[in-house]
PDB file of N, CA and C in Angstrom:
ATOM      1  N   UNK A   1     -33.493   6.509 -12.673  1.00  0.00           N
ATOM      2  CA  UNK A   1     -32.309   6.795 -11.879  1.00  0.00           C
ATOM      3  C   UNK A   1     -31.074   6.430 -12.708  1.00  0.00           C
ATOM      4  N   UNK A   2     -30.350   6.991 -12.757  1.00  0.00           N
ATOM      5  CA  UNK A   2     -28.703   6.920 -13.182  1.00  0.00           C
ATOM      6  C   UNK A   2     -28.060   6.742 -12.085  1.00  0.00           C
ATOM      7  N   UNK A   3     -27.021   5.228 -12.872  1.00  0.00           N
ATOM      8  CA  UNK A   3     -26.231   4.621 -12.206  1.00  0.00           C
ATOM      9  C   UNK A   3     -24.788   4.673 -12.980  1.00  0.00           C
ATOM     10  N   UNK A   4     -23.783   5.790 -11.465  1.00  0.00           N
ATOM     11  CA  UNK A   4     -22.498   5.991 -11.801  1.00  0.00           C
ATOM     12  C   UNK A   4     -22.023   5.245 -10.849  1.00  0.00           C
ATOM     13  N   UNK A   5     -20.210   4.877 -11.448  1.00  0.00           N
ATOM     14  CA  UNK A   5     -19.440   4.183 -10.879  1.00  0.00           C
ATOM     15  C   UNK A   5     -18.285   5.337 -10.529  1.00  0.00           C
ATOM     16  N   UNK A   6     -17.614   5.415  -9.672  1.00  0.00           N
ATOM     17  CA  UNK A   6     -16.746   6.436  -9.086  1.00  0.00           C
ATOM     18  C   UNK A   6     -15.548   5.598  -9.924  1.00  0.00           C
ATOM     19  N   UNK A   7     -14.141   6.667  -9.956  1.00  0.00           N
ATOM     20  CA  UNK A   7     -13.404   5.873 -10.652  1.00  0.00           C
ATOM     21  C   UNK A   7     -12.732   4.711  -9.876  1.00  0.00           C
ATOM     22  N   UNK A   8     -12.674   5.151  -8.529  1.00  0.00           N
ATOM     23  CA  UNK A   8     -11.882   3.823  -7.575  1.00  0.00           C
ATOM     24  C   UNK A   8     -12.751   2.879  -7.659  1.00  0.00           C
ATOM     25  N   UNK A   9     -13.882   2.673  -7.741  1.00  0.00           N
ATOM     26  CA  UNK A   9     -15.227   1.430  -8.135  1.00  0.00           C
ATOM     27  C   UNK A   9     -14.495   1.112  -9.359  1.00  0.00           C
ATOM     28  N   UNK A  10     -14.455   1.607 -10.617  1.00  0.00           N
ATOM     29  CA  UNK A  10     -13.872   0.870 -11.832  1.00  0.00           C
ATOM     30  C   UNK A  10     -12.794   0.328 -11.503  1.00  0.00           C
ATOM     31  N   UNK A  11     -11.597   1.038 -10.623  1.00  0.00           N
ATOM     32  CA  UNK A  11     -10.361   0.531 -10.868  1.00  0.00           C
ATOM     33  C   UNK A  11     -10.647  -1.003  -9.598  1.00  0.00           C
ATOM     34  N   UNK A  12     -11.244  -0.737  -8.587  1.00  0.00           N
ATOM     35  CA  UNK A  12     -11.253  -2.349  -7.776  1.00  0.00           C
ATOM     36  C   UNK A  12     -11.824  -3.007  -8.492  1.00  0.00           C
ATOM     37  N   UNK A  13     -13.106  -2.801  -9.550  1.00  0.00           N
ATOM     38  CA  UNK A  13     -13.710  -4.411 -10.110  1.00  0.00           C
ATOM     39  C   UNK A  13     -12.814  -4.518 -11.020  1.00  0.00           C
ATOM     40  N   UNK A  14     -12.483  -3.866 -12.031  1.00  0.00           N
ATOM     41  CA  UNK A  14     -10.939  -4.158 -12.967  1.00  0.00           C
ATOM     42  C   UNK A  14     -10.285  -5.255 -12.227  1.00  0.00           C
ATOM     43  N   UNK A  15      -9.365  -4.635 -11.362  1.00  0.00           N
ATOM     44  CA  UNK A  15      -8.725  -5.354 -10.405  1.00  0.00           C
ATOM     45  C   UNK A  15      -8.905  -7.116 -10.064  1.00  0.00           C
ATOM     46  N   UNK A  16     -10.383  -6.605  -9.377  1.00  0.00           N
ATOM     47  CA  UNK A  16     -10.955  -7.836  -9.031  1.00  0.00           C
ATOM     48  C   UNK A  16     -11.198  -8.616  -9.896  1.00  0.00           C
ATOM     49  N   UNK A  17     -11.538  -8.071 -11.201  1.00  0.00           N
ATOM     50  CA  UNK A  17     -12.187  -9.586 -11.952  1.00  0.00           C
ATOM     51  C   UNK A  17     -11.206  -9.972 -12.780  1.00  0.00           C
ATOM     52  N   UNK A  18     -10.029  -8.551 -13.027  1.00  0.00           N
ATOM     53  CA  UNK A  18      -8.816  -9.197 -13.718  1.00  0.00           C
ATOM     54  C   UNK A  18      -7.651 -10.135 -13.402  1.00  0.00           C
ATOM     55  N   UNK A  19      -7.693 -10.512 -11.936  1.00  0.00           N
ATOM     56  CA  UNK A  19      -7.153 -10.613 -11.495  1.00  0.00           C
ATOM     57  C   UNK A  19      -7.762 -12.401 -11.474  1.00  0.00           C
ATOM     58  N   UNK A  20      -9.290 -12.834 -10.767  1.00  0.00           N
ATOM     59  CA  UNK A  20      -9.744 -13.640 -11.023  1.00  0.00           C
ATOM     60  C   UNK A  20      -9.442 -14.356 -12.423  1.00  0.00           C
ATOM     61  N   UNK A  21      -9.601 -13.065 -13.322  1.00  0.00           N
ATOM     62  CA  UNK A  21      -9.845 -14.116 -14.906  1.00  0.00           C
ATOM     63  C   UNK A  21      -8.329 -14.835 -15.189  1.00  0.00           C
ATOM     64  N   UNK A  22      -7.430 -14.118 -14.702  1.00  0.00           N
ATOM     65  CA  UNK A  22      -6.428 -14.642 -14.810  1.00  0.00           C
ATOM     66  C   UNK A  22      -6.334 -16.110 -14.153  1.00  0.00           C
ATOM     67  N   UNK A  23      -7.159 -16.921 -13.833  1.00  0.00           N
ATOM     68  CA  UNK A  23      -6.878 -17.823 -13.044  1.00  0.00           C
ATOM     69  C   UNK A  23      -8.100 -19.092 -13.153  1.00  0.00           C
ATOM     70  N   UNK A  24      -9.449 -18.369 -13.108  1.00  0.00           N
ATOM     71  CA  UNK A  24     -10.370 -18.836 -13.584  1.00  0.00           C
ATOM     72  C   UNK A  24     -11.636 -17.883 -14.667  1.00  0.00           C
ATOM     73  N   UNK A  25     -11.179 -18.162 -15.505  1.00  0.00           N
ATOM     74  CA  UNK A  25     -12.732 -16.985 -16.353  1.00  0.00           C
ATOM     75  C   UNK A  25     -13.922 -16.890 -16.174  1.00  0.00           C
ATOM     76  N   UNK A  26     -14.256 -18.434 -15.569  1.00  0.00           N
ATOM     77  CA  UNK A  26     -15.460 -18.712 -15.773  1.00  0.00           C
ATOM     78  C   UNK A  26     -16.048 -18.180 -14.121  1.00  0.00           C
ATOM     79  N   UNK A  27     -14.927 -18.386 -12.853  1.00  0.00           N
ATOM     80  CA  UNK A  27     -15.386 -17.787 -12.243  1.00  0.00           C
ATOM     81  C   UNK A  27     -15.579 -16.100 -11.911  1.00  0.00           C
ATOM     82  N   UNK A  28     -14.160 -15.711 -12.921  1.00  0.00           N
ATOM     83  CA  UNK A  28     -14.216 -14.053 -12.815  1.00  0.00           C
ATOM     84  C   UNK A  28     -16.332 -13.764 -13.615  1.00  0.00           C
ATOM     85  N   UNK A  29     -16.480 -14.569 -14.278  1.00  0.00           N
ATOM     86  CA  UNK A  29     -17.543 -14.066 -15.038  1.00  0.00           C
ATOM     87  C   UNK A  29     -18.813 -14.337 -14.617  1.00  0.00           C
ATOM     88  N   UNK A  30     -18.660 -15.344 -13.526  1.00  0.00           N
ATOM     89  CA  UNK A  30     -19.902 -15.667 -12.855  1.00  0.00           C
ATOM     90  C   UNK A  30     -20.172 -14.150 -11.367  1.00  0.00           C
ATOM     91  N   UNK A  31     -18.822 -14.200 -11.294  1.00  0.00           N
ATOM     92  CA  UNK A  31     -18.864 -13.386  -9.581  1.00  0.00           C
ATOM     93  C   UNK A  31     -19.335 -11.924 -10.722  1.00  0.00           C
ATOM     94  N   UNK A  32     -18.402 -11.486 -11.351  1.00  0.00           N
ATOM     95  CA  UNK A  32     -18.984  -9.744 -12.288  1.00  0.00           C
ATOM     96  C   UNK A  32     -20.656 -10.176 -11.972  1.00  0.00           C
ATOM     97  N   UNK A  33     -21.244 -11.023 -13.395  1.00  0.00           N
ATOM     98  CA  UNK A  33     -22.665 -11.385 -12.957  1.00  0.00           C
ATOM     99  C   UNK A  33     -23.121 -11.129 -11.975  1.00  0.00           C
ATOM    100  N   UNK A  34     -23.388 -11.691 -10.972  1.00  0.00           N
ATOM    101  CA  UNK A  34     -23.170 -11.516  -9.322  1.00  0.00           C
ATOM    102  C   UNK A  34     -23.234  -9.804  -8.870  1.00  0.00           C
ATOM    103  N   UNK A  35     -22.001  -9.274  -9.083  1.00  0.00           N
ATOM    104  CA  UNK A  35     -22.016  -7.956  -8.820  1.00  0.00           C
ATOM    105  C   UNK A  35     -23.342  -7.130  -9.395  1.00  0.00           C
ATOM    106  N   UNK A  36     -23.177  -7.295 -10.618  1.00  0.00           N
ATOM    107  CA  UNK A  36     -23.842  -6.654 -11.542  1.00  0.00           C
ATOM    108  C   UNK A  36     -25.334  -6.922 -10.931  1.00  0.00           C
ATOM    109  N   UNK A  37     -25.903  -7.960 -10.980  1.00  0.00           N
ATOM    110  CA  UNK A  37     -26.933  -8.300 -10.447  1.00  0.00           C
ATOM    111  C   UNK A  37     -27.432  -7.437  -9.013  1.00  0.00           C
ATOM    112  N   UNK A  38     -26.569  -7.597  -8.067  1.00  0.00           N
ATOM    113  CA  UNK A  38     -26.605  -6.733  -6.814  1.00  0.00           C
ATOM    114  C   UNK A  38     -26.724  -5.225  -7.096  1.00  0.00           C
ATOM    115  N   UNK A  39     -25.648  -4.991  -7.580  1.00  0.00           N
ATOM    116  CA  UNK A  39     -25.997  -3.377  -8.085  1.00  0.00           C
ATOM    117  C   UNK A  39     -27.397  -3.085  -8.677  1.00  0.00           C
ATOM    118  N   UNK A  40     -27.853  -3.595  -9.722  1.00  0.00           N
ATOM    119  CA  UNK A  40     -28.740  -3.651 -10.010  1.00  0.00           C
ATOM    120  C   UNK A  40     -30.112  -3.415  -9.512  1.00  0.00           C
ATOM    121  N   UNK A  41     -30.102  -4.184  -8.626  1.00  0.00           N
ATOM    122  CA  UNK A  41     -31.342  -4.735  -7.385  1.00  0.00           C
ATOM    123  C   UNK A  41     -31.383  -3.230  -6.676  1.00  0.00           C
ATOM    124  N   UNK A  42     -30.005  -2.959  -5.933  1.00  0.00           N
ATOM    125  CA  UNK A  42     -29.914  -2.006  -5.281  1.00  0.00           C
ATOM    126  C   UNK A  42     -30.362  -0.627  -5.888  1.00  0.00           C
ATOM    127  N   UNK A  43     -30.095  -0.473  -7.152  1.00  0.00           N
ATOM    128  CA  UNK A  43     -29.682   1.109  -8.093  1.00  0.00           C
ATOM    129  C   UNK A  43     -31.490   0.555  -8.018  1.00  0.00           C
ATOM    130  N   UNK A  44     -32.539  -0.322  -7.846  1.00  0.00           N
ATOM    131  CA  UNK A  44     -33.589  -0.319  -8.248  1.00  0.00           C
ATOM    132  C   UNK A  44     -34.886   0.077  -6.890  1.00  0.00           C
ATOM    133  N   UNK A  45     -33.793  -0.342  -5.506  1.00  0.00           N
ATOM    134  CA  UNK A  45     -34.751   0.465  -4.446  1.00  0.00           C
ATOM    135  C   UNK A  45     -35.254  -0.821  -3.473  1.00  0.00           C
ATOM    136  N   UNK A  46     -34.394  -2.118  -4.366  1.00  0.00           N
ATOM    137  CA  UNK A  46     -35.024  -3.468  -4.239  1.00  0.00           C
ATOM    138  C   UNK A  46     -34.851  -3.884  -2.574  1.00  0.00           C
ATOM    139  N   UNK A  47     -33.617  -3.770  -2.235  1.00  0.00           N
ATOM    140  CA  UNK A  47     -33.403  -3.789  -1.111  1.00  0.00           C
ATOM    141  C   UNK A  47     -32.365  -2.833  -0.188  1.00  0.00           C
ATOM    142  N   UNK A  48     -31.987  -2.454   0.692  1.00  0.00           N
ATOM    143  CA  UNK A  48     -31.300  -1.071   1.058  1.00  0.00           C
ATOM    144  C   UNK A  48     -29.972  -1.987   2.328  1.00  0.00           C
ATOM    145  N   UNK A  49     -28.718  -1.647   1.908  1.00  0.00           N
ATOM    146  CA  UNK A  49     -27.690  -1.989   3.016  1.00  0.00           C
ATOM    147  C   UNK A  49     -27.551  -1.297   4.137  1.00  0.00           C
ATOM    148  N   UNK A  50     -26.750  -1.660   5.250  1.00  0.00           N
ATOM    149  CA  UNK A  50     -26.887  -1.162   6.452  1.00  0.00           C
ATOM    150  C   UNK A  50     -26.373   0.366   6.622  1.00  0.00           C
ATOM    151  N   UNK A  51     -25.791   1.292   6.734  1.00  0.00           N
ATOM    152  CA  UNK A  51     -25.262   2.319   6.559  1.00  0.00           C
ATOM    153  C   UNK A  51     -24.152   2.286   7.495  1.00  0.00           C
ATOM    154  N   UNK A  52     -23.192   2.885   6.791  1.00  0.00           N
ATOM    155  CA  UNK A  52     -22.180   3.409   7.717  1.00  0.00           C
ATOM    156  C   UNK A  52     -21.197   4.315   7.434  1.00  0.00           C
ATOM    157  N   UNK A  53     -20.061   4.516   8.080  1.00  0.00           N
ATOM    158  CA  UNK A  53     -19.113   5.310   7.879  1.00  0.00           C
ATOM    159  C   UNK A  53     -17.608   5.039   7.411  1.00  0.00           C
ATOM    160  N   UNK A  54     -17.056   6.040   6.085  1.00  0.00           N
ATOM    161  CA  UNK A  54     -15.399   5.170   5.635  1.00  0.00           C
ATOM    162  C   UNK A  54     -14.618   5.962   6.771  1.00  0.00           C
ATOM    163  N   UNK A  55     -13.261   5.566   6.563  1.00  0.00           N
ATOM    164  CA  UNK A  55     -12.757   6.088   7.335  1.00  0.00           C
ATOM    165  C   UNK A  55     -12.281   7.420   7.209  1.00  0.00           C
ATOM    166  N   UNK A  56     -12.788   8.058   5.723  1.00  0.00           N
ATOM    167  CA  UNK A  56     -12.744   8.928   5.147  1.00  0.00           C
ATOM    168  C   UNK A  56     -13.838  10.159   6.006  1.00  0.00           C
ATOM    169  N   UNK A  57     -14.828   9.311   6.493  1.00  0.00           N
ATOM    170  CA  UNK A  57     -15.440   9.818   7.311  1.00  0.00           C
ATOM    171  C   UNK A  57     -17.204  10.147   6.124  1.00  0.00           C
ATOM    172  N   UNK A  58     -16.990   9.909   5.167  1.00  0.00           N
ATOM    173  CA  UNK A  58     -17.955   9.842   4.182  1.00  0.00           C
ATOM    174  C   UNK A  58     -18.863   8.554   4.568  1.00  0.00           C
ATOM    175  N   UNK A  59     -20.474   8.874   4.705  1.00  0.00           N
ATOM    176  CA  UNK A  59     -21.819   8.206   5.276  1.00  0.00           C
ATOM    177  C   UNK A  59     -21.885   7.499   3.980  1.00  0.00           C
ATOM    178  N   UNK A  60     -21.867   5.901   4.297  1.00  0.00           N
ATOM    179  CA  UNK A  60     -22.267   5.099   2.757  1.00  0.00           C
ATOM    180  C   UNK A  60     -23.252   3.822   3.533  1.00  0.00           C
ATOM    181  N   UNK A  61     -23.645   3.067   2.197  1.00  0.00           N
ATOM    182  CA  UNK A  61     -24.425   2.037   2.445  1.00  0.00           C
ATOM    183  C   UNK A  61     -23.563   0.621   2.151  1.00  0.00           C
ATOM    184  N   UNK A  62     -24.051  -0.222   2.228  1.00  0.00           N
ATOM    185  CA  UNK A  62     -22.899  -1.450   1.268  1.00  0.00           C
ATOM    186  C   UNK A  62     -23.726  -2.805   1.580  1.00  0.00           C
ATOM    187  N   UNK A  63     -23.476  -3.338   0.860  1.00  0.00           N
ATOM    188  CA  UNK A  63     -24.133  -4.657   0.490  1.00  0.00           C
ATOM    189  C   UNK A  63     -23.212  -5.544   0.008  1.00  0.00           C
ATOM    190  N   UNK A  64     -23.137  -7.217   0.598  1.00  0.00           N
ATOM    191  CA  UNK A  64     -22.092  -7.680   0.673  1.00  0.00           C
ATOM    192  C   UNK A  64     -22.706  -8.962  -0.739  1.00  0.00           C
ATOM    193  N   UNK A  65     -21.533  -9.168  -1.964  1.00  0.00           N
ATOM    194  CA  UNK A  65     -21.153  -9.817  -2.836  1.00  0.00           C
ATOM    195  C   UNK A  65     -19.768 -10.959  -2.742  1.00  0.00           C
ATOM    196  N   UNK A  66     -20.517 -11.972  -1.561  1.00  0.00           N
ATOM    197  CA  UNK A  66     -19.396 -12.667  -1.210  1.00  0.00           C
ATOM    198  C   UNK A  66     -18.261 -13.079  -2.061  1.00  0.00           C
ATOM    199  N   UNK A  67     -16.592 -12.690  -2.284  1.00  0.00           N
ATOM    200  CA  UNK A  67     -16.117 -12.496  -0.903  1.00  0.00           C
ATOM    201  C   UNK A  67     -15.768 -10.583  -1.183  1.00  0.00           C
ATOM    202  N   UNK A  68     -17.286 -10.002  -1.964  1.00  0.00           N
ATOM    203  CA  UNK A  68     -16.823  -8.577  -1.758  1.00  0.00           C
ATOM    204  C   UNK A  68     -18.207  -7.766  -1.349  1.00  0.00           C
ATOM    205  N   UNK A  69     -17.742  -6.426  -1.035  1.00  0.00           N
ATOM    206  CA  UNK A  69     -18.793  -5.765  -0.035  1.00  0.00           C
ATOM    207  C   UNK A  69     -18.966  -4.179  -1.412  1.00  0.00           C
ATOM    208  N   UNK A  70     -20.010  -4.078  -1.973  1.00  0.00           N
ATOM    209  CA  UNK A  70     -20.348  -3.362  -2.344  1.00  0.00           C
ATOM    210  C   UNK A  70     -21.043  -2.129  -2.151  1.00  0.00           C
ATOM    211  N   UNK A  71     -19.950  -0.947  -1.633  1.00  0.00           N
ATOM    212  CA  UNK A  71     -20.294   0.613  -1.073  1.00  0.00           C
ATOM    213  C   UNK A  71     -20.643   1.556  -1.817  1.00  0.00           C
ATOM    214  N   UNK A  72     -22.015   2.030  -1.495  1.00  0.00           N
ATOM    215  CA  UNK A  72     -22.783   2.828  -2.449  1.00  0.00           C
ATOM    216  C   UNK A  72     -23.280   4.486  -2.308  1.00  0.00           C
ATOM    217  N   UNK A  73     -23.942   5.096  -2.195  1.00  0.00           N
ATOM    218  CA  UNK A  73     -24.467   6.233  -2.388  1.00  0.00           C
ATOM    219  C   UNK A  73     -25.890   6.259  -3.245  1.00  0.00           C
ATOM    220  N   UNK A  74     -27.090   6.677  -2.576  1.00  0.00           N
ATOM    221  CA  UNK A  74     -28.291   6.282  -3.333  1.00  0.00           C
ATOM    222  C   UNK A  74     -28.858   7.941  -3.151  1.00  0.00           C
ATOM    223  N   UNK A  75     -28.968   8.877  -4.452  1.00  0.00           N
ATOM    224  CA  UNK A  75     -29.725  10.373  -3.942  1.00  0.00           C
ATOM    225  C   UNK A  75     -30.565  10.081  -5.206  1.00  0.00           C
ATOM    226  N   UNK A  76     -31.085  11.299  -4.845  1.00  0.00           N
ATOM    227  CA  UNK A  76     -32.259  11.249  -5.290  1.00  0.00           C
ATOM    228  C   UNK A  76     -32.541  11.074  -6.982  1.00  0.00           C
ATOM    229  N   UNK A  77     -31.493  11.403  -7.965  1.00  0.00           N
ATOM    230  CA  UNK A  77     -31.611  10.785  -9.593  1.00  0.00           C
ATOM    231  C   UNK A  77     -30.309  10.080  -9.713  1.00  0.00           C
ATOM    232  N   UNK A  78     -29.766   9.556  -8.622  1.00  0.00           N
ATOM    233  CA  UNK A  78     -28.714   9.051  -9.387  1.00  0.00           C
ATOM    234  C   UNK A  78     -27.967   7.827  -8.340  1.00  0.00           C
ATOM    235  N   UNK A  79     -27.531   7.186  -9.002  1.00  0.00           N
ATOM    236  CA  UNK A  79     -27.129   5.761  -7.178  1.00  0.00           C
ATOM    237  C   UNK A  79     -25.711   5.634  -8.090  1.00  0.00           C
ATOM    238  N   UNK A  80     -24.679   5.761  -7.201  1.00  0.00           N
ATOM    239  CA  UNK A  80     -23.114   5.730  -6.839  1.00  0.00           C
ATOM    240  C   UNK A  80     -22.862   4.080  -6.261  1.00  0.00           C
ATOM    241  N   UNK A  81     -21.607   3.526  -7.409  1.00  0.00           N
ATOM    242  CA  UNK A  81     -21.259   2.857  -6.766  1.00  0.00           C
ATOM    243  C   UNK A  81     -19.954   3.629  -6.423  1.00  0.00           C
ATOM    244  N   UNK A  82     -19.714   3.284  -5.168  1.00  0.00           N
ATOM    245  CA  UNK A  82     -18.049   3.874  -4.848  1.00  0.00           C
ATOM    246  C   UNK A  82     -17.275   3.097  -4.770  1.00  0.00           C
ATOM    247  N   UNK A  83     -17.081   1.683  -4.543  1.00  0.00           N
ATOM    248  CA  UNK A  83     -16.022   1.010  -3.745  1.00  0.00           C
ATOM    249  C   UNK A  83     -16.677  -0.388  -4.126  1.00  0.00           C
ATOM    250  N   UNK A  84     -15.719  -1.324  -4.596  1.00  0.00           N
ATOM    251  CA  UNK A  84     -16.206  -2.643  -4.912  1.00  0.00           C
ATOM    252  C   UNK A  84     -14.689  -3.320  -4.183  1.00  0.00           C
ATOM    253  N   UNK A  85     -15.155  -3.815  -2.566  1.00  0.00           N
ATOM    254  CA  UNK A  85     -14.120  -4.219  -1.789  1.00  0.00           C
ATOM    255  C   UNK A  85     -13.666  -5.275  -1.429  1.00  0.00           C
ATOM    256  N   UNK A  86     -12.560  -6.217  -1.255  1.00  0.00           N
ATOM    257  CA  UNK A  86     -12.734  -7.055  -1.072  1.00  0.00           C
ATOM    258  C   UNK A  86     -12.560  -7.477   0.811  1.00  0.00           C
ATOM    259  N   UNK A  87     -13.864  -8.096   1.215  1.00  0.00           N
ATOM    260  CA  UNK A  87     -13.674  -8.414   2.639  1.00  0.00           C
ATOM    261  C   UNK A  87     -12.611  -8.543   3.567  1.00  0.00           C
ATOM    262  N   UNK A  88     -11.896  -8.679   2.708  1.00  0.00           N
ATOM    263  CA  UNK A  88     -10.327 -10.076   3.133  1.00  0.00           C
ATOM    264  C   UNK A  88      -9.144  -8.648   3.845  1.00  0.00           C
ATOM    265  N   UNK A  89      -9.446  -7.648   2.742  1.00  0.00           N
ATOM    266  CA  UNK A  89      -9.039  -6.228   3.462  1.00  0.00           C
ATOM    267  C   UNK A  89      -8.975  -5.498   4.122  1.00  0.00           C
ATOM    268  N   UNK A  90      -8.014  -4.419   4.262  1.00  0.00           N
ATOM    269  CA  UNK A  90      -8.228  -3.350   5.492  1.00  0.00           C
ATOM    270  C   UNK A  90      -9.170  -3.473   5.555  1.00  0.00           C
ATOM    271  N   UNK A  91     -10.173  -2.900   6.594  1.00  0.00           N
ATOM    272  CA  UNK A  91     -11.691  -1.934   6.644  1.00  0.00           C
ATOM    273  C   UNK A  91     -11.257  -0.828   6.149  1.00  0.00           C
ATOM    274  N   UNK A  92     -12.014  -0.210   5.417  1.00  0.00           N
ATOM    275  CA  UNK A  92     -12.440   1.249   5.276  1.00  0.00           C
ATOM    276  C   UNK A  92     -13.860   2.086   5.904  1.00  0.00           C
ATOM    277  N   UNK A  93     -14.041   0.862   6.490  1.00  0.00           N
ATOM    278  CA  UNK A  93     -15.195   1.399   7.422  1.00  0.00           C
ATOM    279  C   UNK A  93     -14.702   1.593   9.239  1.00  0.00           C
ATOM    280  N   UNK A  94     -15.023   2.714   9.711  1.00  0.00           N
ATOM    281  CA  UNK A  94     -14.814   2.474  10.946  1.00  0.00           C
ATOM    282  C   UNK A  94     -15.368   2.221  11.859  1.00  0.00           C
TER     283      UNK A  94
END
């Protein structure tokens, strides 16, 4: 299976971990880890998130990387990350 990142997925973990490193490195580099790890698990079939809906109205899955919620897309050769969010935010789920 091939694992793509949508570009708004690059630009929130950017975000997110640049934003962290600026402050602590060691934790921006533990939480990426973290992510990475989850994605991982997931892009592997390991375990499956609850499903739901953005407000976009687009059907996703997501799995939560405390304090962020990782929204995905799993077909059949290829698993989507879309959205690397942070909790603390709007919903984009409705």
């Amino acid at each position: 299976m091939t694992l793509y990142f949508a570009p708004q997925a690059e630009a929130d973990f950017a975000a997110i971990i640049g934003y962290l490193a600026e402050r602590n490195a060691i934790a921006a580099r533990e939480l990426s880890d973290r992510i990475f790890t989850v994605i991982d698990k997931l892009a592997r079939d390991e375990f499956e998130g609850p499903e739901q809906t953005l407000v976009s109205g687009e059907v996703v899955r997501s799995w939560p990387v405390p304090p962020l919620r990782v929204y995905y897309q799993r077909q059949p050769s290829a698993f989507w990350v879309l959205r690397i969010y942070h909790q603390a935010q709007q919903p984009i789920v409705k």
